[in-house]
PDB file of N, CA and C in Angstrom:
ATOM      1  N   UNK A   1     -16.623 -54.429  39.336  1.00  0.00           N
ATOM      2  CA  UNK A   1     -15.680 -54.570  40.422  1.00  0.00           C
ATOM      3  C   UNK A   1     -14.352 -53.900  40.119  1.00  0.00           C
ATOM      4  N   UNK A   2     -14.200 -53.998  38.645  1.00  0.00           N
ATOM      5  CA  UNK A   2     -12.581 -53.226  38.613  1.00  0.00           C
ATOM      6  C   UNK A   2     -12.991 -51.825  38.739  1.00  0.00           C
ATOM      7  N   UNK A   3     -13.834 -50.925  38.233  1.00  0.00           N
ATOM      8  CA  UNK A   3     -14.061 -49.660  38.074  1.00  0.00           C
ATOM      9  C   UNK A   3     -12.966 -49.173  37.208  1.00  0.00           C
ATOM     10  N   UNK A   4     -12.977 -49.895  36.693  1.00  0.00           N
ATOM     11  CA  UNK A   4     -11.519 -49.211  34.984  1.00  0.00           C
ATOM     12  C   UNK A   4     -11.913 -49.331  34.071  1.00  0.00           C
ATOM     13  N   UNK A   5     -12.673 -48.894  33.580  1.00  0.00           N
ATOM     14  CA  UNK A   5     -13.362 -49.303  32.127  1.00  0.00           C
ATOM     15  C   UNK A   5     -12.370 -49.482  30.917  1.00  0.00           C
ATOM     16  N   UNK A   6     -11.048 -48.450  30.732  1.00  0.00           N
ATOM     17  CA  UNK A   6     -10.250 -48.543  29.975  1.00  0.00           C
ATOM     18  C   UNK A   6      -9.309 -49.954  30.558  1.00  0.00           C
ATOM     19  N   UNK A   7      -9.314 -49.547  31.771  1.00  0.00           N
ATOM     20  CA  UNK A   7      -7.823 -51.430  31.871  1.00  0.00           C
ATOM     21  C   UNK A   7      -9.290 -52.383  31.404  1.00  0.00           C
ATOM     22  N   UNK A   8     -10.685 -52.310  31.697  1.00  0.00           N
ATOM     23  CA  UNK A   8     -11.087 -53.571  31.257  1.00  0.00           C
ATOM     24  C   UNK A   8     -11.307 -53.867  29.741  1.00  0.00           C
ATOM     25  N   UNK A   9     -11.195 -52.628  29.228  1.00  0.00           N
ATOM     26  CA  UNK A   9     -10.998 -53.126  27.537  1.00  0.00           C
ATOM     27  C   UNK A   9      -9.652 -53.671  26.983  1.00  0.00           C
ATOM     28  N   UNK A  10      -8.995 -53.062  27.705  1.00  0.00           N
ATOM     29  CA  UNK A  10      -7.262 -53.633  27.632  1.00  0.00           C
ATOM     30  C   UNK A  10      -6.989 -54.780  27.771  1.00  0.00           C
ATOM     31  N   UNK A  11      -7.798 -54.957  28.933  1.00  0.00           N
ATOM     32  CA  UNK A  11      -7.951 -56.815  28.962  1.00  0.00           C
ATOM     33  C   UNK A  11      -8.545 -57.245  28.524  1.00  0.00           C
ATOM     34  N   UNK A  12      -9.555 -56.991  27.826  1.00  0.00           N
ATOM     35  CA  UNK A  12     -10.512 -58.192  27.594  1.00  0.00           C
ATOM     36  C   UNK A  12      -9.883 -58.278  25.808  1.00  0.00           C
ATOM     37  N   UNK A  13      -9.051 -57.420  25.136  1.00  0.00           N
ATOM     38  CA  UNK A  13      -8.399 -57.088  24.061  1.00  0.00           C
ATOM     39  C   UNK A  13      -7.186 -57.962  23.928  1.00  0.00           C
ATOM     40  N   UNK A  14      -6.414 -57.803  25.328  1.00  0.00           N
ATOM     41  CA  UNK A  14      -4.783 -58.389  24.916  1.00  0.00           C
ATOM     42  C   UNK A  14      -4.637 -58.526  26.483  1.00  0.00           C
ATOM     43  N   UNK A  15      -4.609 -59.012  27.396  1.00  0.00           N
ATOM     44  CA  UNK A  15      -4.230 -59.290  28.468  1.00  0.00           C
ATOM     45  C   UNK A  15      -3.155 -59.034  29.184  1.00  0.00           C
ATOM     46  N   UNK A  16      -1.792 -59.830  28.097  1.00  0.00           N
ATOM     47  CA  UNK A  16      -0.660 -60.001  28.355  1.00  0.00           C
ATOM     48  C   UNK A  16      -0.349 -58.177  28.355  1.00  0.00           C
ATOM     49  N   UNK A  17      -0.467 -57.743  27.322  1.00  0.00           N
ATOM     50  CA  UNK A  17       0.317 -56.570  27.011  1.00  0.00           C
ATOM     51  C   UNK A  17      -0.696 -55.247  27.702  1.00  0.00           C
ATOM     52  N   UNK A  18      -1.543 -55.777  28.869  1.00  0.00           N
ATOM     53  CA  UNK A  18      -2.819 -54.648  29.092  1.00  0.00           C
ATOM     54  C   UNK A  18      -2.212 -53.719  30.358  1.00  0.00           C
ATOM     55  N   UNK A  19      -1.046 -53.985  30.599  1.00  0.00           N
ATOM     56  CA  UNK A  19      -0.083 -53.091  31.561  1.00  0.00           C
ATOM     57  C   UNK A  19      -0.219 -53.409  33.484  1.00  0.00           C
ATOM     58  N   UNK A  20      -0.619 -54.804  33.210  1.00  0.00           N
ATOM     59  CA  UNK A  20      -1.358 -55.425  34.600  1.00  0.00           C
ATOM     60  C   UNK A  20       0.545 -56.026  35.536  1.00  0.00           C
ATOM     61  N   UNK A  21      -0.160 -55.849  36.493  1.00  0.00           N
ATOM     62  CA  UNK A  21       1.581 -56.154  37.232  1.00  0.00           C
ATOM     63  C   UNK A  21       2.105 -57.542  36.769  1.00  0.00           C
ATOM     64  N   UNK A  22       3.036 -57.891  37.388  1.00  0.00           N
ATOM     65  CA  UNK A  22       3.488 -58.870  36.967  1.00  0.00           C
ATOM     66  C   UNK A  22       3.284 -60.459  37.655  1.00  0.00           C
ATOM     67  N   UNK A  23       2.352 -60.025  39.177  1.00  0.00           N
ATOM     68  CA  UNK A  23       1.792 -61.136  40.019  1.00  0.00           C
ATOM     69  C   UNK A  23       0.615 -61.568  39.105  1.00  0.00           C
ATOM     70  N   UNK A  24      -0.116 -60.466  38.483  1.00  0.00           N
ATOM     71  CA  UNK A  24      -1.533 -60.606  38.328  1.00  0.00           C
ATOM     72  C   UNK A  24      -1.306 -61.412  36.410  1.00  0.00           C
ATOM     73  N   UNK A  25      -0.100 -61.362  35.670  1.00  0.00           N
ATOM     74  CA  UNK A  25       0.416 -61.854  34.589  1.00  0.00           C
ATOM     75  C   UNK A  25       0.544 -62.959  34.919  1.00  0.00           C
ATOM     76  N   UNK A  26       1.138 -63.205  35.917  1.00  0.00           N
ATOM     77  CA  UNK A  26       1.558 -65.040  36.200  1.00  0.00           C
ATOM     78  C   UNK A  26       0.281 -65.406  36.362  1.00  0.00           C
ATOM     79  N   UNK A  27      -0.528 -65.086  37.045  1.00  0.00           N
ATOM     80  CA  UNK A  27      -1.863 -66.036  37.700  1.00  0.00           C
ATOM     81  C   UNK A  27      -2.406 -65.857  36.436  1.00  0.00           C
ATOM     82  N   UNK A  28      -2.751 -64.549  35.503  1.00  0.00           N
ATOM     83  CA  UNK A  28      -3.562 -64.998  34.152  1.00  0.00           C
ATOM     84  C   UNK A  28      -3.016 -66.016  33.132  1.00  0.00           C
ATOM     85  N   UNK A  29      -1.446 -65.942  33.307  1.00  0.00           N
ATOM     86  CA  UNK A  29      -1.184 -67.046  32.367  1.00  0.00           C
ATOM     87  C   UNK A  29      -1.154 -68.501  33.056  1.00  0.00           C
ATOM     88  N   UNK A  30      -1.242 -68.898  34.083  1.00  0.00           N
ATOM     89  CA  UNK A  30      -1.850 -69.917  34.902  1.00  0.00           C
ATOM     90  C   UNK A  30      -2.986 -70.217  34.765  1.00  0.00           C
ATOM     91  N   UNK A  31      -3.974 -69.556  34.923  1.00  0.00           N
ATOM     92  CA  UNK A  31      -5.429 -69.516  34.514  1.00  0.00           C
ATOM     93  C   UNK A  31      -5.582 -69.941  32.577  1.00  0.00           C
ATOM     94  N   UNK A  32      -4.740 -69.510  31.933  1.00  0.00           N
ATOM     95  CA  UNK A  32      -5.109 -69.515  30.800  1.00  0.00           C
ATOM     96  C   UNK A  32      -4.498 -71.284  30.148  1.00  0.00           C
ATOM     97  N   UNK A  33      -3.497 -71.558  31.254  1.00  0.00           N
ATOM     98  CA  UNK A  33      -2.818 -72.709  30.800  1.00  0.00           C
ATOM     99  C   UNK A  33      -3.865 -73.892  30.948  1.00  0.00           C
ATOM    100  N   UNK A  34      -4.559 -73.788  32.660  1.00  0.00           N
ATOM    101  CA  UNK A  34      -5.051 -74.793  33.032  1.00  0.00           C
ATOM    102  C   UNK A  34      -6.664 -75.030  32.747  1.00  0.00           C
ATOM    103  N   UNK A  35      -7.057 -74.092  31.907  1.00  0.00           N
ATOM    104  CA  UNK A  35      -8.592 -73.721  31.593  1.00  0.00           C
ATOM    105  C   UNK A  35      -7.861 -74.521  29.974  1.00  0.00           C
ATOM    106  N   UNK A  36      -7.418 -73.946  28.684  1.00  0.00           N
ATOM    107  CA  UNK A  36      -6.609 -74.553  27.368  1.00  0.00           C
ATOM    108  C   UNK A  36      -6.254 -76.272  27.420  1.00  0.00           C
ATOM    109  N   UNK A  37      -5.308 -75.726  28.772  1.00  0.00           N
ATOM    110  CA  UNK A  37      -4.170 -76.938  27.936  1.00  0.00           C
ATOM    111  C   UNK A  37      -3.852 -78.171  29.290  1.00  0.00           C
ATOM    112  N   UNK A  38      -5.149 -78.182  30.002  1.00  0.00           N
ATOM    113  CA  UNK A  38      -4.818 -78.775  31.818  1.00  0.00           C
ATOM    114  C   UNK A  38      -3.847 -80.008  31.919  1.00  0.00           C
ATOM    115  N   UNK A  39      -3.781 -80.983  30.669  1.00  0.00           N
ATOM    116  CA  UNK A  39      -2.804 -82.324  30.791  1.00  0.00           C
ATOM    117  C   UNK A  39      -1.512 -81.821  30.313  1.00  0.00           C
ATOM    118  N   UNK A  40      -1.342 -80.504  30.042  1.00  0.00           N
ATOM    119  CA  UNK A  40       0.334 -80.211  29.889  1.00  0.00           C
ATOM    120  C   UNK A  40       0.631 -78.889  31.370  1.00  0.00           C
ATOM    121  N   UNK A  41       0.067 -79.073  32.341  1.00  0.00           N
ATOM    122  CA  UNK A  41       0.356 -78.103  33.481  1.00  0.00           C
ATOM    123  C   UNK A  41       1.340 -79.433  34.196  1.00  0.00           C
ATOM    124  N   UNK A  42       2.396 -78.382  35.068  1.00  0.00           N
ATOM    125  CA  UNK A  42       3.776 -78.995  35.181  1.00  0.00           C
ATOM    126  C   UNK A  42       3.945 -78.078  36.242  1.00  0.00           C
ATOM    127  N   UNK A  43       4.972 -78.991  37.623  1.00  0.00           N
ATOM    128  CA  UNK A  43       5.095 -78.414  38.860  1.00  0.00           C
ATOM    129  C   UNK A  43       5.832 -77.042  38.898  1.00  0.00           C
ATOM    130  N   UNK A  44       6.103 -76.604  37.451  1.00  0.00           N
ATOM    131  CA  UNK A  44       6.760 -75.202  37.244  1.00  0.00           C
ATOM    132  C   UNK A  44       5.924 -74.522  37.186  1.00  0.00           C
ATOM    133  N   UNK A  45       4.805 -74.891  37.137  1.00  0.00           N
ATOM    134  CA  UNK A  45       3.626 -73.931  36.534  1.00  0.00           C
ATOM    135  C   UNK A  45       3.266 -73.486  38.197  1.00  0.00           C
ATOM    136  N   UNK A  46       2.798 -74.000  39.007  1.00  0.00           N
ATOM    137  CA  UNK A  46       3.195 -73.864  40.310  1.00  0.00           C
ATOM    138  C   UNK A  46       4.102 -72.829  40.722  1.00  0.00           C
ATOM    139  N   UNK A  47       5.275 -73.393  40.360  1.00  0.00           N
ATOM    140  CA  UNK A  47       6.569 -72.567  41.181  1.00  0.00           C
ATOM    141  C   UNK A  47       6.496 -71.299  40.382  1.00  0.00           C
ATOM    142  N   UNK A  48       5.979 -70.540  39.205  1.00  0.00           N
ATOM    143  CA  UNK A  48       6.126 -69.924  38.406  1.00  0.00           C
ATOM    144  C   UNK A  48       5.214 -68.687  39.482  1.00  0.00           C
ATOM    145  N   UNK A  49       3.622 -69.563  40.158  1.00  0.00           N
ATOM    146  CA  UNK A  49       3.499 -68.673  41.205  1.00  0.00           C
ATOM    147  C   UNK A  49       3.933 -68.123  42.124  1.00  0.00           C
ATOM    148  N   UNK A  50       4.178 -69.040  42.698  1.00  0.00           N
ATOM    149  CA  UNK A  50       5.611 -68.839  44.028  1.00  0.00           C
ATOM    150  C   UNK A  50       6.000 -67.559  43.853  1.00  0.00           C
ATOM    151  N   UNK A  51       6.933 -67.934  42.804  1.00  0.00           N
ATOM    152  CA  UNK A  51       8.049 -66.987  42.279  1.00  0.00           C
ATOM    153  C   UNK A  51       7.204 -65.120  42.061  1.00  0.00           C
ATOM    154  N   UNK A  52       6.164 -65.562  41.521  1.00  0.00           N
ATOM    155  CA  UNK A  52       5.372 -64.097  41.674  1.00  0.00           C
ATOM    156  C   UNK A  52       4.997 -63.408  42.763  1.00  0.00           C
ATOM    157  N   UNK A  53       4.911 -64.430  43.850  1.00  0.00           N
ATOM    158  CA  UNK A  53       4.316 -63.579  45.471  1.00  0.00           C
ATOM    159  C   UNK A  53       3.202 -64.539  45.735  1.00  0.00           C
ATOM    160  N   UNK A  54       2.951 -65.490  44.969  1.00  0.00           N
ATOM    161  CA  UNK A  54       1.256 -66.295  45.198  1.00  0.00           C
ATOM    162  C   UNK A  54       1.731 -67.059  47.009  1.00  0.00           C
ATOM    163  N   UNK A  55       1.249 -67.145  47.817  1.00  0.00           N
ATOM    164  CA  UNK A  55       1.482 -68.257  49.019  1.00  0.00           C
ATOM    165  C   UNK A  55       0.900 -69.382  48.244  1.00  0.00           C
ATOM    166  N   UNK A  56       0.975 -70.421  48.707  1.00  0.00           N
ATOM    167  CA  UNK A  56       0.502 -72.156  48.705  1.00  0.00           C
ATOM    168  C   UNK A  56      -0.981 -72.178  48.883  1.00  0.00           C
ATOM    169  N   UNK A  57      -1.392 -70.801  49.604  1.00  0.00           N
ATOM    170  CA  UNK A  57      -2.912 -71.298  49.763  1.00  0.00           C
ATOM    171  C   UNK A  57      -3.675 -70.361  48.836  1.00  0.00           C
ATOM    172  N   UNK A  58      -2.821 -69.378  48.258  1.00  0.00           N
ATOM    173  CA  UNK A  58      -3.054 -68.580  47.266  1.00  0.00           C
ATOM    174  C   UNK A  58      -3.556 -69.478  45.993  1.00  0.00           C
ATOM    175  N   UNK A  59      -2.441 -69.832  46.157  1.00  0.00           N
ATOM    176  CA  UNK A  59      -2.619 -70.924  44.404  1.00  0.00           C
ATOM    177  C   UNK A  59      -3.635 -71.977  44.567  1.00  0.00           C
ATOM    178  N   UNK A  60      -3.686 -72.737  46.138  1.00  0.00           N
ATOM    179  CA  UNK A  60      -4.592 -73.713  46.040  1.00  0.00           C
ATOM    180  C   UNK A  60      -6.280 -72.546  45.655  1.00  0.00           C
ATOM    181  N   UNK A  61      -6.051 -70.900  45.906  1.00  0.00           N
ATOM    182  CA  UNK A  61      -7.357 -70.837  45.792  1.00  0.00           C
ATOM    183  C   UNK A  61      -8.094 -70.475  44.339  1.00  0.00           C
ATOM    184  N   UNK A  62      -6.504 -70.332  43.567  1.00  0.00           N
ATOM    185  CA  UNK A  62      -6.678 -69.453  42.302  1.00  0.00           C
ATOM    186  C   UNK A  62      -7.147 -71.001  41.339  1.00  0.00           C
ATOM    187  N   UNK A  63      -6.597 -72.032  42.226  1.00  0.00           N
ATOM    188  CA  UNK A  63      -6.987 -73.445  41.253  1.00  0.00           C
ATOM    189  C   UNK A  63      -8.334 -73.622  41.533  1.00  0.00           C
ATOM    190  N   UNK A  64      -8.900 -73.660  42.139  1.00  0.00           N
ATOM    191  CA  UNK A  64     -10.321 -73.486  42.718  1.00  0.00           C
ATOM    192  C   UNK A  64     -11.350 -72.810  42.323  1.00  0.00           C
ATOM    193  N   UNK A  65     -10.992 -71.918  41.933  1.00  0.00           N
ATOM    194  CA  UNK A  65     -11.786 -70.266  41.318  1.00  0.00           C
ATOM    195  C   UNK A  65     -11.713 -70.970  39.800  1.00  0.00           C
ATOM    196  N   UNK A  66     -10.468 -71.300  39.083  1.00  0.00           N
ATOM    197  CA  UNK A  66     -10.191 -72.007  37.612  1.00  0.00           C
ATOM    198  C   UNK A  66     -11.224 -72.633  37.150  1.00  0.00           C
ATOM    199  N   UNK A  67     -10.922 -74.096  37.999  1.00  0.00           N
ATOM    200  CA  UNK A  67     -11.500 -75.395  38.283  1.00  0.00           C
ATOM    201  C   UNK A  67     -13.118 -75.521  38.368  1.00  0.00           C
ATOM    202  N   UNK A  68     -13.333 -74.206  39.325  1.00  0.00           N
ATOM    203  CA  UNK A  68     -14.983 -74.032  39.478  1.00  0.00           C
ATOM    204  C   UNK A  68     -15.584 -73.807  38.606  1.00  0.00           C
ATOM    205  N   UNK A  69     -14.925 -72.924  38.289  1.00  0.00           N
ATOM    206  CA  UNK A  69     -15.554 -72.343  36.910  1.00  0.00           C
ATOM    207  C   UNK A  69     -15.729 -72.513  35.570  1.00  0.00           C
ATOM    208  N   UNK A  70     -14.773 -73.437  35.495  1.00  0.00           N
ATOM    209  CA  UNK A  70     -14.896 -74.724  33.942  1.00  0.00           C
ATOM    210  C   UNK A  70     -15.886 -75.466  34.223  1.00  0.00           C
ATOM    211  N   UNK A  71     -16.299 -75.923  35.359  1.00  0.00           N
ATOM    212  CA  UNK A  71     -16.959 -77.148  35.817  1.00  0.00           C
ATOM    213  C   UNK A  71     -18.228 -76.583  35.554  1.00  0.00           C
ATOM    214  N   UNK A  72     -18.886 -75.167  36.124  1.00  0.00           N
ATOM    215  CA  UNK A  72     -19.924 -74.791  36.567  1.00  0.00           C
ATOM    216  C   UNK A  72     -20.676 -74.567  34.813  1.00  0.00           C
ATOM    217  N   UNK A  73     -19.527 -73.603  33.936  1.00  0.00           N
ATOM    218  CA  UNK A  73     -19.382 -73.822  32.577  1.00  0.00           C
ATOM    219  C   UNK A  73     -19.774 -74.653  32.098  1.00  0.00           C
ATOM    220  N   UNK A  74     -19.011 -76.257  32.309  1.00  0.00           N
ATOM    221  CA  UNK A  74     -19.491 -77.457  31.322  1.00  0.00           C
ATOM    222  C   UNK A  74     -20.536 -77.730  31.518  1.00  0.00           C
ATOM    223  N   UNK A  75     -21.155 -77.690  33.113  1.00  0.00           N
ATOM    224  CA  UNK A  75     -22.316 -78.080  33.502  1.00  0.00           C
ATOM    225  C   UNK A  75     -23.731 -77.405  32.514  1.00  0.00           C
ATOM    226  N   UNK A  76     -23.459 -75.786  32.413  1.00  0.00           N
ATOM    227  CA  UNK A  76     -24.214 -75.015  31.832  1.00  0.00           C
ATOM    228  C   UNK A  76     -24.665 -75.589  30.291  1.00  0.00           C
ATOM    229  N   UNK A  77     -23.318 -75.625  29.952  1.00  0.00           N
ATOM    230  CA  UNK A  77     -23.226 -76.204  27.973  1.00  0.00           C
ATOM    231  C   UNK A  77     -23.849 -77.067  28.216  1.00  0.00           C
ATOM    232  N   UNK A  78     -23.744 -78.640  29.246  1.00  0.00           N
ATOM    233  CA  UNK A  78     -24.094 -79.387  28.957  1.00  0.00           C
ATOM    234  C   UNK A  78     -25.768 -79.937  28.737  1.00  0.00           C
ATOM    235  N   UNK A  79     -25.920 -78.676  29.730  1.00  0.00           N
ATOM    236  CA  UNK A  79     -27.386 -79.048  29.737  1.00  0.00           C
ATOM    237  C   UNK A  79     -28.359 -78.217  29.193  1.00  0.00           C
ATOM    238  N   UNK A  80     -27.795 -77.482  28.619  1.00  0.00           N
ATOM    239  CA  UNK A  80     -28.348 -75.866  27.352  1.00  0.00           C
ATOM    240  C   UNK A  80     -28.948 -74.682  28.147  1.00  0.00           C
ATOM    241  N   UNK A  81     -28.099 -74.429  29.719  1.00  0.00           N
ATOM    242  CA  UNK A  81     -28.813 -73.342  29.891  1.00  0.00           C
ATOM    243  C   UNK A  81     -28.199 -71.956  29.251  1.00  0.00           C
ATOM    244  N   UNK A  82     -29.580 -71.331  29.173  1.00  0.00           N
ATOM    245  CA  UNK A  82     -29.326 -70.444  28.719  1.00  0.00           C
ATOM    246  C   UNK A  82     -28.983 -68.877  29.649  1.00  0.00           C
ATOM    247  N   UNK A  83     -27.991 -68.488  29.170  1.00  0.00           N
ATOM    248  CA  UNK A  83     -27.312 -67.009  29.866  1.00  0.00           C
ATOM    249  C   UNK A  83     -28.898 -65.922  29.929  1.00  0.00           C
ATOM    250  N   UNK A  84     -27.742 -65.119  31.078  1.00  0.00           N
ATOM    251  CA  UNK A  84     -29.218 -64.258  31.361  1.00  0.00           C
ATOM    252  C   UNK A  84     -29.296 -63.228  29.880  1.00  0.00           C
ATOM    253  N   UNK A  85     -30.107 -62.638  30.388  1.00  0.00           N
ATOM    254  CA  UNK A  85     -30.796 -61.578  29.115  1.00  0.00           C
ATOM    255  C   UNK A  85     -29.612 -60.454  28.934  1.00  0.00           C
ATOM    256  N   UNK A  86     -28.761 -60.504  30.399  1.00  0.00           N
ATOM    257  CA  UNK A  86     -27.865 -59.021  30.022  1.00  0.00           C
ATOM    258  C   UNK A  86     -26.307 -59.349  29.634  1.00  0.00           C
ATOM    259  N   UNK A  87     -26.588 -60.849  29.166  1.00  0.00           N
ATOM    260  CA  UNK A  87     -25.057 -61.111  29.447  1.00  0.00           C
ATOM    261  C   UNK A  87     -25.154 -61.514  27.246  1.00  0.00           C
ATOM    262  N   UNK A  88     -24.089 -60.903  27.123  1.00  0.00           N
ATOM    263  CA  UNK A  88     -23.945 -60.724  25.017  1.00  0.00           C
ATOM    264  C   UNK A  88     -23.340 -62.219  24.936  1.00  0.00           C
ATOM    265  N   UNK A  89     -23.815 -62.665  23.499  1.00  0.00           N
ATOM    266  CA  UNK A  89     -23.371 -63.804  23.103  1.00  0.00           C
ATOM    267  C   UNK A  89     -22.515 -64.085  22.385  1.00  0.00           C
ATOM    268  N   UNK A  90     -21.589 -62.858  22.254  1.00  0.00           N
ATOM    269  CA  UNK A  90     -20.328 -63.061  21.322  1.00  0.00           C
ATOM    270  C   UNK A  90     -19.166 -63.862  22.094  1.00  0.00           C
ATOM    271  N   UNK A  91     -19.673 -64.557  23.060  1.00  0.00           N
ATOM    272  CA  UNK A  91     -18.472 -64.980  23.135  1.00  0.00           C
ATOM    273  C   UNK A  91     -17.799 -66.555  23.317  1.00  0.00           C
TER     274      UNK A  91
END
């Protein structure tokens, strides 16, 4: 979907420093807070979107996309499925 092969090594390397704007920095470090560290997220963490350009329904969707996807995750671990054949296990 990105068709950047170089920004996607950049990211998948260092994120912060991978030359990504500064809307798309806030939402990864949002994403990275509430996936880590979810009982220390704080109504700044919120406004921190705002402040980037996110709307209210933006963020309710970027929490959603987060949220889903830890869930869908734990679900996986929990019950030992196993990843498809094309997807590497380093990670």
């Amino acid at each position: 979907m990105l068709k950047d092969d170089d920004l996607l090594a950049k990211i998948e390397a260092d994120w912060p420093s991978a030359g990504l704007s500064e809307k798309r920095l806030a939402m990864l470090a949002y994403a990275t807070k509430l996936t880590l560290q979810p009982g220390d997220m704080v109504a700044e963490d919120v406004s921190a979107l705002r402040d980037a350009g996110f709307t209210d329904r933006d963020i309710l969707d970027i929490t959603e996309v987060i949220g889903y996807y830890a869930y869908v995750n734990r679900i996986a671990d929990g019950l030992g499925v196993q990843t498809e054949a094309w997807i590497p296990d380093d990670e």
